[in-house]
N, C-alpha and C. Protein backbone atom coordinates (compact mmCIF):
# COMPACT_ATOMS: atom_id res chain seq x y z
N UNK A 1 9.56 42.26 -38.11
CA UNK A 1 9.23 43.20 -37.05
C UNK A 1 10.00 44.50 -37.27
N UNK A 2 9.34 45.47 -37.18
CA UNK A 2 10.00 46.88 -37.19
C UNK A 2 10.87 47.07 -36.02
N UNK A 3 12.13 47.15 -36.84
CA UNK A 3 13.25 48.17 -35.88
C UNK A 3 12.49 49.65 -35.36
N UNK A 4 12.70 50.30 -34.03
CA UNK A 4 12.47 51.43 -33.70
C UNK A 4 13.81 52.51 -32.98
N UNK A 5 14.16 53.30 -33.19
CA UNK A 5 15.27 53.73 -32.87
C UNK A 5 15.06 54.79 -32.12
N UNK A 6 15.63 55.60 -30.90
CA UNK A 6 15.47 56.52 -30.27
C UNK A 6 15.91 57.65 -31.08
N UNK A 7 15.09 58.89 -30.92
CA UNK A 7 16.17 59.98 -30.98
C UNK A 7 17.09 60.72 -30.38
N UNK A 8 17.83 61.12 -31.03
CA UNK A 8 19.19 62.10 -30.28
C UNK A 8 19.06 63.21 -30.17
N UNK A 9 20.31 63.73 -30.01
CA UNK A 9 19.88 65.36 -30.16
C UNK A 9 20.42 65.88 -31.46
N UNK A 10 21.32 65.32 -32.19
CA UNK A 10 21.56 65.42 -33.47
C UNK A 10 20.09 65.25 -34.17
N UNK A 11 19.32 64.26 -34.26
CA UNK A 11 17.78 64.06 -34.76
C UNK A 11 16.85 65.31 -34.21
N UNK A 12 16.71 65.70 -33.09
CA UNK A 12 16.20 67.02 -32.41
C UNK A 12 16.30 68.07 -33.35
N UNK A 13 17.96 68.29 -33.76
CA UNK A 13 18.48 69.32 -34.58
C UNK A 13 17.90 69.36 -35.90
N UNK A 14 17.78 68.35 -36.71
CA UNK A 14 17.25 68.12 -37.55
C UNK A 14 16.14 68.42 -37.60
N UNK A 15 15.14 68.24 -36.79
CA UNK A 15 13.46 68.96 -36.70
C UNK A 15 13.73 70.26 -36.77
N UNK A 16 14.97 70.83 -36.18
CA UNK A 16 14.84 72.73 -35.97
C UNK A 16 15.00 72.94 -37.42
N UNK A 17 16.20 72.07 -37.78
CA UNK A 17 16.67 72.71 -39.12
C UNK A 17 15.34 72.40 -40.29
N UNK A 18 14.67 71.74 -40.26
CA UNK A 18 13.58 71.73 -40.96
C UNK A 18 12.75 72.65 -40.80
N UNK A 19 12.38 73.02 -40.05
CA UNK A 19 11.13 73.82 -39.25
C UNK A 19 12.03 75.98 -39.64
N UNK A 20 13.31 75.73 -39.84
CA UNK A 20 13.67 76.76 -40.27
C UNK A 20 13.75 76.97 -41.37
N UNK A 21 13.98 76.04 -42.36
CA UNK A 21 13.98 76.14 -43.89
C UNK A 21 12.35 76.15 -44.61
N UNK A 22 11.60 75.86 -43.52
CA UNK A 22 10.63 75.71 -43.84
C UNK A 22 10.04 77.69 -43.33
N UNK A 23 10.66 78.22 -42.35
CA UNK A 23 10.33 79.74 -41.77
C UNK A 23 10.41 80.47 -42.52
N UNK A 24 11.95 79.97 -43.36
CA UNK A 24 11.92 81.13 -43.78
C UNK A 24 11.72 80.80 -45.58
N UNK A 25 11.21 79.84 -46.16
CA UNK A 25 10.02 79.87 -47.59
C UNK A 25 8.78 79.57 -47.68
N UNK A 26 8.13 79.54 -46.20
CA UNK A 26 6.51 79.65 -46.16
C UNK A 26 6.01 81.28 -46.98
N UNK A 27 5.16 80.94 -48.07
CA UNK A 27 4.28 81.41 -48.33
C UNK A 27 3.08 81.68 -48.19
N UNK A 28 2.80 82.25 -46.86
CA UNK A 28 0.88 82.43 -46.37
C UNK A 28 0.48 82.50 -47.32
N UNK A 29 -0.65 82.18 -47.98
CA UNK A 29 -1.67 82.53 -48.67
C UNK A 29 -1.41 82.10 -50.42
N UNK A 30 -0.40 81.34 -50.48
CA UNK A 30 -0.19 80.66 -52.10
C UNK A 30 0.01 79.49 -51.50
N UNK A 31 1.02 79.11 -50.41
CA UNK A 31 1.32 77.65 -50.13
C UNK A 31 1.92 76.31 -51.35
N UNK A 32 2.81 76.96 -51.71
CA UNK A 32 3.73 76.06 -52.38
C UNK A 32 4.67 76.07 -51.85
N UNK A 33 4.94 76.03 -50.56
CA UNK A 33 5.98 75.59 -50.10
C UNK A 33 5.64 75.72 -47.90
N UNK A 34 4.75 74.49 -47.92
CA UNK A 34 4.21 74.00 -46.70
C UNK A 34 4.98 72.96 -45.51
N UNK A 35 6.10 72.63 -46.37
CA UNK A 35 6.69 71.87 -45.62
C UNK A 35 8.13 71.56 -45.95
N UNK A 36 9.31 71.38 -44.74
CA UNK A 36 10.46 71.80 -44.97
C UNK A 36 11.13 70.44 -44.31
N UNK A 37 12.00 69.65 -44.78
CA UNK A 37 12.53 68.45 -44.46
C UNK A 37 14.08 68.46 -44.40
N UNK A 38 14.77 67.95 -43.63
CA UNK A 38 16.44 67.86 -43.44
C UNK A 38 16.86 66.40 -43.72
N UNK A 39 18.11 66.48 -43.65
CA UNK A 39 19.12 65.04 -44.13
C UNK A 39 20.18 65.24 -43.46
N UNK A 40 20.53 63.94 -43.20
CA UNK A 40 21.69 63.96 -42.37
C UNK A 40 22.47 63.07 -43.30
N UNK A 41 23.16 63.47 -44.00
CA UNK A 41 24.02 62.21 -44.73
C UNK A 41 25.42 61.58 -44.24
N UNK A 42 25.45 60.44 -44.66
CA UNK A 42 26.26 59.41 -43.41
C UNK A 42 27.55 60.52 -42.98
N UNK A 43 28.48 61.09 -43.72
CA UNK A 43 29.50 61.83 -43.47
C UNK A 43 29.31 63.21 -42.82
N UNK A 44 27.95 62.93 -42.29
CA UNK A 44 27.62 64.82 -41.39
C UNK A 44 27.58 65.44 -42.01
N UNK A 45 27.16 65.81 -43.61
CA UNK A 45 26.61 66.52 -44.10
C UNK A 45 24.83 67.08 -43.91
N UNK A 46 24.15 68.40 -43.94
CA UNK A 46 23.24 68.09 -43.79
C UNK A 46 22.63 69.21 -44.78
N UNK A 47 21.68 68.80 -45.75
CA UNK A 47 20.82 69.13 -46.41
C UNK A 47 19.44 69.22 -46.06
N UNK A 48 18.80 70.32 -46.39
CA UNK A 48 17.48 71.09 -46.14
C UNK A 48 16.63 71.60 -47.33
N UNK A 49 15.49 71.31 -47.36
CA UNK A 49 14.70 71.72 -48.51
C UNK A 49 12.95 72.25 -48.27
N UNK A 50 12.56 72.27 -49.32
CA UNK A 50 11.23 72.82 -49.00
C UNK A 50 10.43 71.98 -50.44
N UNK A 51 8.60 71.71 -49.58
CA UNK A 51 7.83 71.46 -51.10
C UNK A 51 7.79 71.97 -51.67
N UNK A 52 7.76 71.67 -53.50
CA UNK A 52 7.45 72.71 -54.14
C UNK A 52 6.26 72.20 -55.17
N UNK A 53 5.17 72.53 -54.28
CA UNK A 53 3.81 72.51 -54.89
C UNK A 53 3.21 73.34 -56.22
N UNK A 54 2.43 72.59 -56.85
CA UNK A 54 1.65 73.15 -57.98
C UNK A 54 1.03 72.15 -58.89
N UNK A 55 0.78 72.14 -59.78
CA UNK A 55 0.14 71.26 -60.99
C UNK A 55 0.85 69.54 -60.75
N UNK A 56 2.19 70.06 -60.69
CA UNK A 56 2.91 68.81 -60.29
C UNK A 56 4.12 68.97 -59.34
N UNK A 57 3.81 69.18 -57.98
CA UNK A 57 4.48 69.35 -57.21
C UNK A 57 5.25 68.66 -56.62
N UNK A 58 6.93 69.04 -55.96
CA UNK A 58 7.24 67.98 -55.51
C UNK A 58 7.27 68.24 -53.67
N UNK A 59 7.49 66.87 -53.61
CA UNK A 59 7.52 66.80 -52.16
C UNK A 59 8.95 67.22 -51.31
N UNK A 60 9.20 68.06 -49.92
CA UNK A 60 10.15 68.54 -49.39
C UNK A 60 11.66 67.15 -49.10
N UNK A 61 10.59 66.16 -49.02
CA UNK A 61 11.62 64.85 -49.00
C UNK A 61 12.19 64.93 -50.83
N UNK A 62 11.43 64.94 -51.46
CA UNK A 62 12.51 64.61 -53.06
C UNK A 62 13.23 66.09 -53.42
N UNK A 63 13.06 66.78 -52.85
CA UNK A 63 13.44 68.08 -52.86
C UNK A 63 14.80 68.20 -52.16
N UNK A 64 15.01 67.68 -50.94
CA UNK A 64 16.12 67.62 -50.05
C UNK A 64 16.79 66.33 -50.97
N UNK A 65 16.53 64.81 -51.01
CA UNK A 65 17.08 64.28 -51.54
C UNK A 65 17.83 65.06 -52.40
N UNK A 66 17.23 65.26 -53.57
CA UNK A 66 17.54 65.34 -54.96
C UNK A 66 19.01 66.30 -55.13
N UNK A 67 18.50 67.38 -54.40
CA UNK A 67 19.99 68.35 -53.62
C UNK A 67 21.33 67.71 -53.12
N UNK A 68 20.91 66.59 -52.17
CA UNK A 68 22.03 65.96 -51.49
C UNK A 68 22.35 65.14 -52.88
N UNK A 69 21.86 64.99 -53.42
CA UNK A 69 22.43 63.44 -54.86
C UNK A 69 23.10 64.59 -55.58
N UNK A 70 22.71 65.71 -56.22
CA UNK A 70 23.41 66.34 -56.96
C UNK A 70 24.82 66.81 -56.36
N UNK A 71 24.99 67.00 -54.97
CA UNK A 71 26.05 67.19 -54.53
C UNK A 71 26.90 66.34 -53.74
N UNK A 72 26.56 65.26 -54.82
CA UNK A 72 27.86 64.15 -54.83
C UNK A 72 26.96 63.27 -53.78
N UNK A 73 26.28 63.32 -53.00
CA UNK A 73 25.82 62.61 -51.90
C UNK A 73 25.35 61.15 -51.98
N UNK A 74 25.30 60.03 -51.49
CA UNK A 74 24.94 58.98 -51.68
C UNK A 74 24.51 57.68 -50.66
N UNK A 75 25.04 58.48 -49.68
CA UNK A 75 24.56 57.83 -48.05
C UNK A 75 23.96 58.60 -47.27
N UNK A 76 22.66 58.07 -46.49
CA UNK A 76 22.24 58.77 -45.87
C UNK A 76 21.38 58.20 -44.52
N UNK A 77 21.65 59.19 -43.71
CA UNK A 77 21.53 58.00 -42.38
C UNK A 77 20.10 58.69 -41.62
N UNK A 78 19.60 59.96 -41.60
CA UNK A 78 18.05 60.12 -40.88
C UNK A 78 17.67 61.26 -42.17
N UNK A 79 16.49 60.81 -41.89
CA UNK A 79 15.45 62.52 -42.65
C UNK A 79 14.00 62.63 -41.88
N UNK A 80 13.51 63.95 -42.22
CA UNK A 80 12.55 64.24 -41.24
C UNK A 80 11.78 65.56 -42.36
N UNK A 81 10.44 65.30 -42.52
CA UNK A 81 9.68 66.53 -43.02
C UNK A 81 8.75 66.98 -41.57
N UNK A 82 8.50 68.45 -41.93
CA UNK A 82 8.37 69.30 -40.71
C UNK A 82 7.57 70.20 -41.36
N UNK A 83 6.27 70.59 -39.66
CA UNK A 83 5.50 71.65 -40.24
C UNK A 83 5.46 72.55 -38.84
N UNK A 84 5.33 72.98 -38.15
CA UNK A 84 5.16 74.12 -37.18
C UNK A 84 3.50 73.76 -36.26
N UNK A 85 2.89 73.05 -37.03
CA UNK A 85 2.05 72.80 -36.74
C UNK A 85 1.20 71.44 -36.63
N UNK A 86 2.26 70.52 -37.17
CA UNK A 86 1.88 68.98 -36.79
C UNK A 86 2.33 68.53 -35.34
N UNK A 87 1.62 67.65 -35.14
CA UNK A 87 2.19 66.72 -34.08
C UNK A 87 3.61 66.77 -34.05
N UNK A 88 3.76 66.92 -32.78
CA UNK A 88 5.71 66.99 -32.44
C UNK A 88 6.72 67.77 -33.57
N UNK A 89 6.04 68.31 -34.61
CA UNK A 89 6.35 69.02 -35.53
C UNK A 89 6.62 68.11 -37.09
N UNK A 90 6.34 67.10 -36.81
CA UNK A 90 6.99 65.99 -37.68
C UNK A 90 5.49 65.57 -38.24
N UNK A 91 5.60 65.67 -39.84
CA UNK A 91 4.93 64.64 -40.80
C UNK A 91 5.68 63.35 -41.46
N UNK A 92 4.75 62.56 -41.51
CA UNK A 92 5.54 61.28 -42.32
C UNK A 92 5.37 61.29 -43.84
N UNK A 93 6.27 60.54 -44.35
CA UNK A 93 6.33 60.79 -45.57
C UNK A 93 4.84 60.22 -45.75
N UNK A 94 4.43 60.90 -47.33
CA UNK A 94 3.59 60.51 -48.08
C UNK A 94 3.61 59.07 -48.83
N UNK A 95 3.04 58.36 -49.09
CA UNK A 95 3.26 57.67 -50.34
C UNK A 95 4.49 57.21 -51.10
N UNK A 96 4.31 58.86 -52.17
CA UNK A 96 5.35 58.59 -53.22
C UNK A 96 6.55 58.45 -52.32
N UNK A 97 6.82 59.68 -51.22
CA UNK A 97 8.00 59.66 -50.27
C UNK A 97 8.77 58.32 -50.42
N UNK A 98 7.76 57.51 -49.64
CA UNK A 98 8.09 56.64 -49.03
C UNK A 98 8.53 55.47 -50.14
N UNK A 99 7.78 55.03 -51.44
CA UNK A 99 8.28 54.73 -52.73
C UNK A 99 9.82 55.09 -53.25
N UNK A 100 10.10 56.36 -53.44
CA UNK A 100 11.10 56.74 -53.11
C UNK A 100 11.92 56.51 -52.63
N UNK A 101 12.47 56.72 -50.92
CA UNK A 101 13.26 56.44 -50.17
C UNK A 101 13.24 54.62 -50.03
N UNK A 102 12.37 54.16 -50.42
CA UNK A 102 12.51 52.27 -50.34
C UNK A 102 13.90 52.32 -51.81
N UNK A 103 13.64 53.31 -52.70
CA UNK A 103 14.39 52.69 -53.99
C UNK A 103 15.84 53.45 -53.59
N UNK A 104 15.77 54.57 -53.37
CA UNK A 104 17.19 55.41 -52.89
C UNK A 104 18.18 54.83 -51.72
N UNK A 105 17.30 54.85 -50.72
CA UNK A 105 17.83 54.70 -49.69
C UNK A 105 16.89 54.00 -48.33
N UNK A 106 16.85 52.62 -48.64
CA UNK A 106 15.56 51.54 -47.52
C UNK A 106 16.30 51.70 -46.67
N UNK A 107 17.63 51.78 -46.19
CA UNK A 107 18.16 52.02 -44.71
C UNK A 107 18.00 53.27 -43.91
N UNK A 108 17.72 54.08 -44.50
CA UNK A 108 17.45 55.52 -44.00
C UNK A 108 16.62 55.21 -42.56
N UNK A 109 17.03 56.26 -41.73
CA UNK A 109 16.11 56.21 -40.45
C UNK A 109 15.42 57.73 -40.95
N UNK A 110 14.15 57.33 -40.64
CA UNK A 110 12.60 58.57 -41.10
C UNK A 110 12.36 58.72 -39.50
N UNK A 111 12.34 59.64 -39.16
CA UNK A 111 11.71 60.46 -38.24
C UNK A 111 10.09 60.12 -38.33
N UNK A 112 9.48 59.91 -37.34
CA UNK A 112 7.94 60.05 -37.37
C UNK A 112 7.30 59.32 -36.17
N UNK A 113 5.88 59.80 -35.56
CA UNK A 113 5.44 59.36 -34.54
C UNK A 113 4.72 58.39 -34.69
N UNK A 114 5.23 57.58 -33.22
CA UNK A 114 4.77 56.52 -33.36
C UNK A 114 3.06 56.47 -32.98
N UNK A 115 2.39 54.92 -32.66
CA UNK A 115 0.95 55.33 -32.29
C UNK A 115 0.49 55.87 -31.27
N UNK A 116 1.46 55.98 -30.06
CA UNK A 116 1.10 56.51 -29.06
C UNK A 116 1.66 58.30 -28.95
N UNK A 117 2.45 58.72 -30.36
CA UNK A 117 2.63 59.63 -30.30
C UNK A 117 3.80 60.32 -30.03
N UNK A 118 4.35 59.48 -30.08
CA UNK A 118 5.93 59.18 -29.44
C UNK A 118 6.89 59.24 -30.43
N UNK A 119 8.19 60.63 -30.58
CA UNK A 119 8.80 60.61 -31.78
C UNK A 119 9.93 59.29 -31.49
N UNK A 120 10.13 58.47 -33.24
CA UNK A 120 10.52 57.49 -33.01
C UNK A 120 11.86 57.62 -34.70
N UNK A 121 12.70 56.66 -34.46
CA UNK A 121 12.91 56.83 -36.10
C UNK A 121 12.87 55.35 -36.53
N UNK A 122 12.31 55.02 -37.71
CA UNK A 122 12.42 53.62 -38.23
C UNK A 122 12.71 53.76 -40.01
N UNK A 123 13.43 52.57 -40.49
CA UNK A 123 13.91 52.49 -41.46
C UNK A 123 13.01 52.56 -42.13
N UNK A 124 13.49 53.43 -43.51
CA UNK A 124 12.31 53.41 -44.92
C UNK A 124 11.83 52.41 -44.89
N UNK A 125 12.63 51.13 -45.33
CA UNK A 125 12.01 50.25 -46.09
C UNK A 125 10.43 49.57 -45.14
N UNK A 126 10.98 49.94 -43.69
CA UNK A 126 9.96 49.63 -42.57
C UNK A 126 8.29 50.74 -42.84
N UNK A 127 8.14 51.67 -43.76
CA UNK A 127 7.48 52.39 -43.64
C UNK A 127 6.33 52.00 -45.02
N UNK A 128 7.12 51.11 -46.01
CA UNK A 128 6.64 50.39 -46.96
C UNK A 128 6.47 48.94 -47.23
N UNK A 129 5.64 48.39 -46.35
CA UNK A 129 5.67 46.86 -46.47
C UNK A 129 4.90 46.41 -48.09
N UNK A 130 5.99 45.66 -49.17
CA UNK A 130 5.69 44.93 -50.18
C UNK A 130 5.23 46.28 -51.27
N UNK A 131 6.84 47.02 -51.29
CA UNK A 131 6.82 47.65 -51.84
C UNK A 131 7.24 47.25 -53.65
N UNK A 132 7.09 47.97 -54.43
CA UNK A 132 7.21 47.53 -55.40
C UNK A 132 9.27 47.76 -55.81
N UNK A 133 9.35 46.90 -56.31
CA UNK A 133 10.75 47.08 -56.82
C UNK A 133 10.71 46.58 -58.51
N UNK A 134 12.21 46.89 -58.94
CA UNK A 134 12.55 46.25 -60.46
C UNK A 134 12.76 45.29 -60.47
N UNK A 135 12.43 44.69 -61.60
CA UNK A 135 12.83 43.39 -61.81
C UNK A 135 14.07 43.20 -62.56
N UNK A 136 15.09 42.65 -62.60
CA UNK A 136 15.67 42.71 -63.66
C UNK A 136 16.03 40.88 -64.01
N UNK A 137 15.50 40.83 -65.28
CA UNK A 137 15.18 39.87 -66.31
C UNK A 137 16.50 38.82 -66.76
């Protein structure tokens, strides 16, 4: 059964800070960079990023990750991608996202609405049921 977790206002903050990193590298009219995601990493650090679309684009979640890992980072406790114009402002991860955050980090709490519409946070690994993992032999 899926854990569901309330949000705070620390999580609140996190939608702004997305929704600002995302203000200020929107590109009207090229759109490689549509969506802007935050991190809260376990020690109150918080990292912000943007998509960076094209032929092979990446997503604002591996974008923020990838930032927080290069700068030493390795725990991480909520993330949230953000558009100005979704529901409650919050998109859920994609796919790969969500592939991703099962292998990085399955404890992560993801921001995203629930079915009635209702912002909620639940763990990665909750967002990928029978996800694929490594084997090791």
């Amino acid at each position: 059964m899926m854990e569901r977790f309330e949000l705070n206002d620390t999580d609140k903050r996190l939608i702004e800070i997305a929704l600002d990193v995302l203000k200020r590298n929107f590109d009207d009219g090229v759109y490689n960079h549509t969506v802007g995601c935050a991190l809260l990493c376990a020690d109150g650090s918080i990292f912000s990023g943007v998509n960076c679309d094209g032929i092979h684009g990446s997503c604002a979640e591996y974008v923020t990750i990838g930032m927080a890992i290069s700068a030493g980072q390795r725990e991480f406790d909520t993330i949230v991608a953000a558009h100005d114009k979704h529901l409650n402002f919050v998109i859920p991860p994609c796919g790969n996202c969500r592939q991703m955050l099962y292998e990085y980090c399955p404890d992560v709490k993801v921001i995203v609405n629930d079915e009635n519409g209702k912002l909620i946070k639940v763990k990665a690994r909750d967002l990928l049921p029978f996800a694929w993992q490594s084997v090791v032999c």
